[in-house]
N, C-alpha and C. Protein backbone atom coordinates (compact mmCIF):
# COMPACT_ATOMS: atom_id res chain seq x y z
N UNK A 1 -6.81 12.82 -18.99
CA UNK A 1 -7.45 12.48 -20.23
C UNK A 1 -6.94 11.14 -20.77
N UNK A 2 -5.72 10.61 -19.98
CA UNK A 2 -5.24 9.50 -20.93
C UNK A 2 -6.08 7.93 -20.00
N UNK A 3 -6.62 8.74 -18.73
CA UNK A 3 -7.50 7.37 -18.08
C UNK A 3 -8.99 7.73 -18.26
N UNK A 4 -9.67 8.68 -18.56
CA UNK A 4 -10.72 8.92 -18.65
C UNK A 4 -10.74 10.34 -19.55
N UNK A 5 -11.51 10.33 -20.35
CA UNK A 5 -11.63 11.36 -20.98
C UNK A 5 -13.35 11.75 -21.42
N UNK A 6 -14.37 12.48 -20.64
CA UNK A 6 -15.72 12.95 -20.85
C UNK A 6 -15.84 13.37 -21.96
N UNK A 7 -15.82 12.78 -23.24
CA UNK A 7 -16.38 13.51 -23.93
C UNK A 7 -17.81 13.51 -24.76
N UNK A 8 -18.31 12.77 -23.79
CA UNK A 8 -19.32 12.33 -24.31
C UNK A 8 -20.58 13.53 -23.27
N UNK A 9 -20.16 13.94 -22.36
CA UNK A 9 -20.69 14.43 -21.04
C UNK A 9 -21.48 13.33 -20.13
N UNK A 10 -21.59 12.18 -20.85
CA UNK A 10 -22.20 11.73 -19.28
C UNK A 10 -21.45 11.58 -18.05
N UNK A 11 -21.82 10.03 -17.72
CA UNK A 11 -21.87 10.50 -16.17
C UNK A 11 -20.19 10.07 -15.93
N UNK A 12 -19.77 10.41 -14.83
CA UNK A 12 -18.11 10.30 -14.52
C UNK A 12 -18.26 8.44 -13.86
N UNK A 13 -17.14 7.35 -14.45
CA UNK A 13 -16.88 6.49 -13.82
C UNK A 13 -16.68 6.47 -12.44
N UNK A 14 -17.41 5.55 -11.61
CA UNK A 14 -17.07 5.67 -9.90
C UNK A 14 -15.85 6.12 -9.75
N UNK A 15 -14.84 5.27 -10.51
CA UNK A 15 -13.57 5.39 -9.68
C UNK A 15 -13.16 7.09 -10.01
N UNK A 16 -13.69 7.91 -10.85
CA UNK A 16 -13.11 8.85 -10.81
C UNK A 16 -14.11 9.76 -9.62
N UNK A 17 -15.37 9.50 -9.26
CA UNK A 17 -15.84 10.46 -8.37
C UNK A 17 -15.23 10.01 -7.26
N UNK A 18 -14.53 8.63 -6.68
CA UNK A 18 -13.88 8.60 -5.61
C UNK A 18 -12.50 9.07 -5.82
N UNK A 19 -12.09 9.51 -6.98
CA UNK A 19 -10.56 9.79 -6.83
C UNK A 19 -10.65 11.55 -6.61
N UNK A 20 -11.73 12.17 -7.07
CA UNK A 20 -12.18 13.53 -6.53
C UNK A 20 -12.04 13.08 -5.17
N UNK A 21 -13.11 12.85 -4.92
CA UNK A 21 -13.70 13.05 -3.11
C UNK A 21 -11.90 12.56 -2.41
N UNK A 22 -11.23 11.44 -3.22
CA UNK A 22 -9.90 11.42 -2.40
C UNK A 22 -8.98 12.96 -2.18
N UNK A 23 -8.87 13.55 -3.56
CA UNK A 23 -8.19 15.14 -3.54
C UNK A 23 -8.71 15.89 -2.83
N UNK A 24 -10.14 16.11 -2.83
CA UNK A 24 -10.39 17.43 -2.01
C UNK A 24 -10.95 16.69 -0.35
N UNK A 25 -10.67 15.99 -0.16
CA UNK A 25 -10.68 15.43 1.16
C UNK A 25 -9.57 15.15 1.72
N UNK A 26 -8.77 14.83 1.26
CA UNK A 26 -7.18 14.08 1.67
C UNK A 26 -5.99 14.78 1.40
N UNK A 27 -6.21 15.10 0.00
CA UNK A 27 -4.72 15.78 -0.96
C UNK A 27 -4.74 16.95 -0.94
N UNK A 28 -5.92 17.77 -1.32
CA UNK A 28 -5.59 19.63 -1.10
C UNK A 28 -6.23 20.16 0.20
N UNK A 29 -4.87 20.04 1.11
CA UNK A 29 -5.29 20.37 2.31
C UNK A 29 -5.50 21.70 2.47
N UNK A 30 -4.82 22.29 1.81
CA UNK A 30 -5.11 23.81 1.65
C UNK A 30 -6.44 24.13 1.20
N UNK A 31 -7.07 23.77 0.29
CA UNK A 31 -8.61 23.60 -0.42
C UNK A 31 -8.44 24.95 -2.22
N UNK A 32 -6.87 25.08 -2.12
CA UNK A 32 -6.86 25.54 -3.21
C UNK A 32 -6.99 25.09 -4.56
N UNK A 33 -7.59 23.85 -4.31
CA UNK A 33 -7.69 23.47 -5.95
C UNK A 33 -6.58 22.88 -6.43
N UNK A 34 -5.45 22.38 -6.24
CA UNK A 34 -4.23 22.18 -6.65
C UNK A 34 -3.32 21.29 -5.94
N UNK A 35 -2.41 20.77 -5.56
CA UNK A 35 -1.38 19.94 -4.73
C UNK A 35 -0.21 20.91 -4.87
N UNK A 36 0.26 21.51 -3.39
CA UNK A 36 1.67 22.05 -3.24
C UNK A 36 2.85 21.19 -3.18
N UNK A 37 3.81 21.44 -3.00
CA UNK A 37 4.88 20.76 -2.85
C UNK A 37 4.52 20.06 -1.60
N UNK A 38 4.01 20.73 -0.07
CA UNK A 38 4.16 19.90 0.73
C UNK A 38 2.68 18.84 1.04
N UNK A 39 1.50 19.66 0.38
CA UNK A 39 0.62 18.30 -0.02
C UNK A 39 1.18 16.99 -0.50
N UNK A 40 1.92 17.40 -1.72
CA UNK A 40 2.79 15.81 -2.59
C UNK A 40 3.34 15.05 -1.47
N UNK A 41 4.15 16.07 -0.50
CA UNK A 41 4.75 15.35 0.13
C UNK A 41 4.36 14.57 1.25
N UNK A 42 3.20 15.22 2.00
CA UNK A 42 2.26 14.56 2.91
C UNK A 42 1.76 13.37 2.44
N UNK A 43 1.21 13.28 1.22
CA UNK A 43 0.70 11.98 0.37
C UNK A 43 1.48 10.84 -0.04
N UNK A 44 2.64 10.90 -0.65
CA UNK A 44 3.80 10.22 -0.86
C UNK A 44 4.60 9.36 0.40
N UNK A 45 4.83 10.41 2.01
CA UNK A 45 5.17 10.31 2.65
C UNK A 45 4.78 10.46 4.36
N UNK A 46 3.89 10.33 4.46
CA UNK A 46 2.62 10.82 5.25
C UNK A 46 3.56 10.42 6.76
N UNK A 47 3.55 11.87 7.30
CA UNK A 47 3.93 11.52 8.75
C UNK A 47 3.49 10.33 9.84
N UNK A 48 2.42 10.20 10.03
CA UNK A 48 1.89 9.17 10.47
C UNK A 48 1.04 7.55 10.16
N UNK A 49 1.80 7.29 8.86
CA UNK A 49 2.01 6.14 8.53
C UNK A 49 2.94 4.84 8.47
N UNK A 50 3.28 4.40 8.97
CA UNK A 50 4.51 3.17 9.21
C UNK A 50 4.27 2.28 7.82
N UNK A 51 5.40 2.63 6.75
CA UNK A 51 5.20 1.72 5.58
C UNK A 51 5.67 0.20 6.36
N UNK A 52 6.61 0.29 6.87
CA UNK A 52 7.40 -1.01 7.26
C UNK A 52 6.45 -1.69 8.24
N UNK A 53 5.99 -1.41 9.14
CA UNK A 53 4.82 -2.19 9.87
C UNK A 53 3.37 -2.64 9.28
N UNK A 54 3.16 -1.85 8.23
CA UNK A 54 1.77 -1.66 7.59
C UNK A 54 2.29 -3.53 6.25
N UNK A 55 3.54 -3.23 5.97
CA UNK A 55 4.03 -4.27 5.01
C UNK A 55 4.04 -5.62 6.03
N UNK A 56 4.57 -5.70 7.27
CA UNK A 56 4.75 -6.58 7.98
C UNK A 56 3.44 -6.92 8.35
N UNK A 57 2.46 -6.35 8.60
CA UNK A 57 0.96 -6.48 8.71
C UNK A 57 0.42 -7.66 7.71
N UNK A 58 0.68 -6.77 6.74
CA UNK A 58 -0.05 -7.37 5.61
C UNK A 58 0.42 -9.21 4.99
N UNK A 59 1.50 -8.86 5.60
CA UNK A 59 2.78 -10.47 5.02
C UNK A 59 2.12 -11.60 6.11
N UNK A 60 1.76 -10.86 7.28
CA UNK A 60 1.45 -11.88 8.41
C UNK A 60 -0.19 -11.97 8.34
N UNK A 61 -1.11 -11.42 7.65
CA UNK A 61 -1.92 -11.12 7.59
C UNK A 61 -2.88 -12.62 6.33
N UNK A 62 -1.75 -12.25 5.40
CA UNK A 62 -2.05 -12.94 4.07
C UNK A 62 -1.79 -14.45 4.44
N UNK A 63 -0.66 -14.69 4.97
CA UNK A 63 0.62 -15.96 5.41
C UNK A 63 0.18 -16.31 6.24
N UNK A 64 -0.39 -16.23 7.64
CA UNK A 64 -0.69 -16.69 8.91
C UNK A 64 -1.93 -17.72 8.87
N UNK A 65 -1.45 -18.78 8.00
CA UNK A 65 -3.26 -19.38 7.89
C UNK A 65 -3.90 -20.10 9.09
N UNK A 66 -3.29 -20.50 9.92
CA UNK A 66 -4.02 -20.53 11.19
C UNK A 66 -4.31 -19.80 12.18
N UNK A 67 -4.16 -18.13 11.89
CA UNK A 67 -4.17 -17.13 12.30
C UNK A 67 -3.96 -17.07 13.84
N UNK A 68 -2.64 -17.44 13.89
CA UNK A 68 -2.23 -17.02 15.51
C UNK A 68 -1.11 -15.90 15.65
N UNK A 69 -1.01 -15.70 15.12
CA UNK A 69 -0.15 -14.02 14.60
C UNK A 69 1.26 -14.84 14.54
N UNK A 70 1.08 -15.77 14.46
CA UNK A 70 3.06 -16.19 14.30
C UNK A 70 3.15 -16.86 12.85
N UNK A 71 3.76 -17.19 12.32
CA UNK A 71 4.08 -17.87 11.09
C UNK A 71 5.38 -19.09 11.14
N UNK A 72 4.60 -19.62 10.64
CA UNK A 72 6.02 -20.81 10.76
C UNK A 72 6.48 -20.95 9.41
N UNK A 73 7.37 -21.81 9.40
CA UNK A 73 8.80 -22.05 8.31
C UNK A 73 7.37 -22.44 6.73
N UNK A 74 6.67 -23.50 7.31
CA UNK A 74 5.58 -23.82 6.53
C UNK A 74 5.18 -22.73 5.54
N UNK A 75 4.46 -21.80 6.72
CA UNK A 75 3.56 -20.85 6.15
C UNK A 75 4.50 -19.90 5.23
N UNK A 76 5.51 -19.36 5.17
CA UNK A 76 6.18 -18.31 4.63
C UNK A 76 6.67 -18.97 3.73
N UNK A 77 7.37 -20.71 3.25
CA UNK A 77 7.30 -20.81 2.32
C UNK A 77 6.17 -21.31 1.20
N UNK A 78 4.66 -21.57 1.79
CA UNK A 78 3.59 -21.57 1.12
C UNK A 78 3.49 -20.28 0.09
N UNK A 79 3.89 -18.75 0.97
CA UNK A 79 3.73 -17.81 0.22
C UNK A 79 4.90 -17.20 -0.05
N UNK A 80 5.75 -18.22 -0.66
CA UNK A 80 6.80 -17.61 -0.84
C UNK A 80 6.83 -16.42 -2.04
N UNK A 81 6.18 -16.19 -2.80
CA UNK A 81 6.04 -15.91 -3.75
C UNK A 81 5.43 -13.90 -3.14
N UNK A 82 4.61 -14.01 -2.21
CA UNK A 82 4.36 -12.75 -1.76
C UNK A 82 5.69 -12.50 -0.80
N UNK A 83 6.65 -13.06 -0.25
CA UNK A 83 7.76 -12.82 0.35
C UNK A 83 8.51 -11.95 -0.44
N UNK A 84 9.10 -12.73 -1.58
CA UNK A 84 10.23 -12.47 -2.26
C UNK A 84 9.99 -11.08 -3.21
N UNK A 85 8.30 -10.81 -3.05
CA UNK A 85 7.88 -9.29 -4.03
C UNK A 85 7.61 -8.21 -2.89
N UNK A 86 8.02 -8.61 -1.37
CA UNK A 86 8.05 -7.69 -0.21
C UNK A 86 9.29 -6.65 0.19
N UNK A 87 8.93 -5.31 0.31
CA UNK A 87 9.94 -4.61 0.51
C UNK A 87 10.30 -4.93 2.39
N UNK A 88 9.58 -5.63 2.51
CA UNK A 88 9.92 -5.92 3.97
C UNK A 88 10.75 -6.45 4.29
N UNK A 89 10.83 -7.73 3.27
CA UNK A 89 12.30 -8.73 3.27
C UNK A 89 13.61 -8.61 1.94
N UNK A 90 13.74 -7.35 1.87
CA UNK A 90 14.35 -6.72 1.14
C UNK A 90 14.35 -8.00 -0.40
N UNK A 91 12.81 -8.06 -0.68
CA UNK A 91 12.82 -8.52 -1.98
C UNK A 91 13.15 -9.87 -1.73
N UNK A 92 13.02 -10.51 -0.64
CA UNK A 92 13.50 -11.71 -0.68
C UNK A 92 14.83 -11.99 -0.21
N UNK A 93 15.76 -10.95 -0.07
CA UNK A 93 17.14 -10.83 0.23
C UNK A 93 17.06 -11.54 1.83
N UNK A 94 16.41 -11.47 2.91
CA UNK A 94 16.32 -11.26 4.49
C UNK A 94 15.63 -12.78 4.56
N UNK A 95 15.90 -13.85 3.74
CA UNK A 95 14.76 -14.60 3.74
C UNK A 95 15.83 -15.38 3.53
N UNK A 96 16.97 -15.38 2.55
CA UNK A 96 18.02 -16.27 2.85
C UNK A 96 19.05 -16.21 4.21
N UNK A 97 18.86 -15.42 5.30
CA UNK A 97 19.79 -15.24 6.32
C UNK A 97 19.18 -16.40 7.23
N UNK A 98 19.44 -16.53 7.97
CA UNK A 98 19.74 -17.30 9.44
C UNK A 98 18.63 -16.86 10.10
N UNK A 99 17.25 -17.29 11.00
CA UNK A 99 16.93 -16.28 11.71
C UNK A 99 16.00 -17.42 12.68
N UNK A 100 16.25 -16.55 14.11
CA UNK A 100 15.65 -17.87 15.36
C UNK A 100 14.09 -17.78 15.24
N UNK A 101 13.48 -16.93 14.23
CA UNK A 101 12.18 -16.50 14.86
C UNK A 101 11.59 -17.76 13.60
N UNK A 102 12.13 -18.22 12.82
CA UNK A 102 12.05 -19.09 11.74
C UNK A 102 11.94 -20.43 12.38
């Protein structure tokens, strides 16, 4: 109620009929109507998702502007700014070290 609240009865904002179709498609795997402990935890933490590759994806993805899957010294400090807000490079921390691939 504090992001949407019907009280008017019309019609539901998109984003909330896709955030349905996300729960009872994705989140209550059981189909009880509800999120268990290990639903939360499937969602939060999903066995077959790689946060750390999916982040490294995305850094080389955004950064790579001549898109040859490598990045040079150039490109990473063009975006330095998406670096240093990456849990990939521990916030920017992994970005002041030494590194040959640089």
């Amino acid at each position: 109620a504090d992001m949407f609240a019907n009280e008017e009865g019309g019609p539901e904002p998109d984003w909330v009929v896709t955030e349905r179709e996300q729960f009872s498609d994705f989140r209550d795997l059981n189909k009880d109507g509800k999120m268990d402990k290990d639903e939360i935890q499937h969602w939060i933490l999903p066995q077959d998702y790689d946060h750390a590759l999916a982040e490294a994806r995305h850094l080389v993805h955004e950064s790579d502007v001549d898109k040859d899957q490598k990045l040079t010294k150039e490109e990473v400090l063009d975006n330095w700014n998406m670096f240093v807000g990456s849990q990939a490079t521990n916030y920017g921390e992994d970005l002041t070290r030494n590194h040959d691939e640089l």
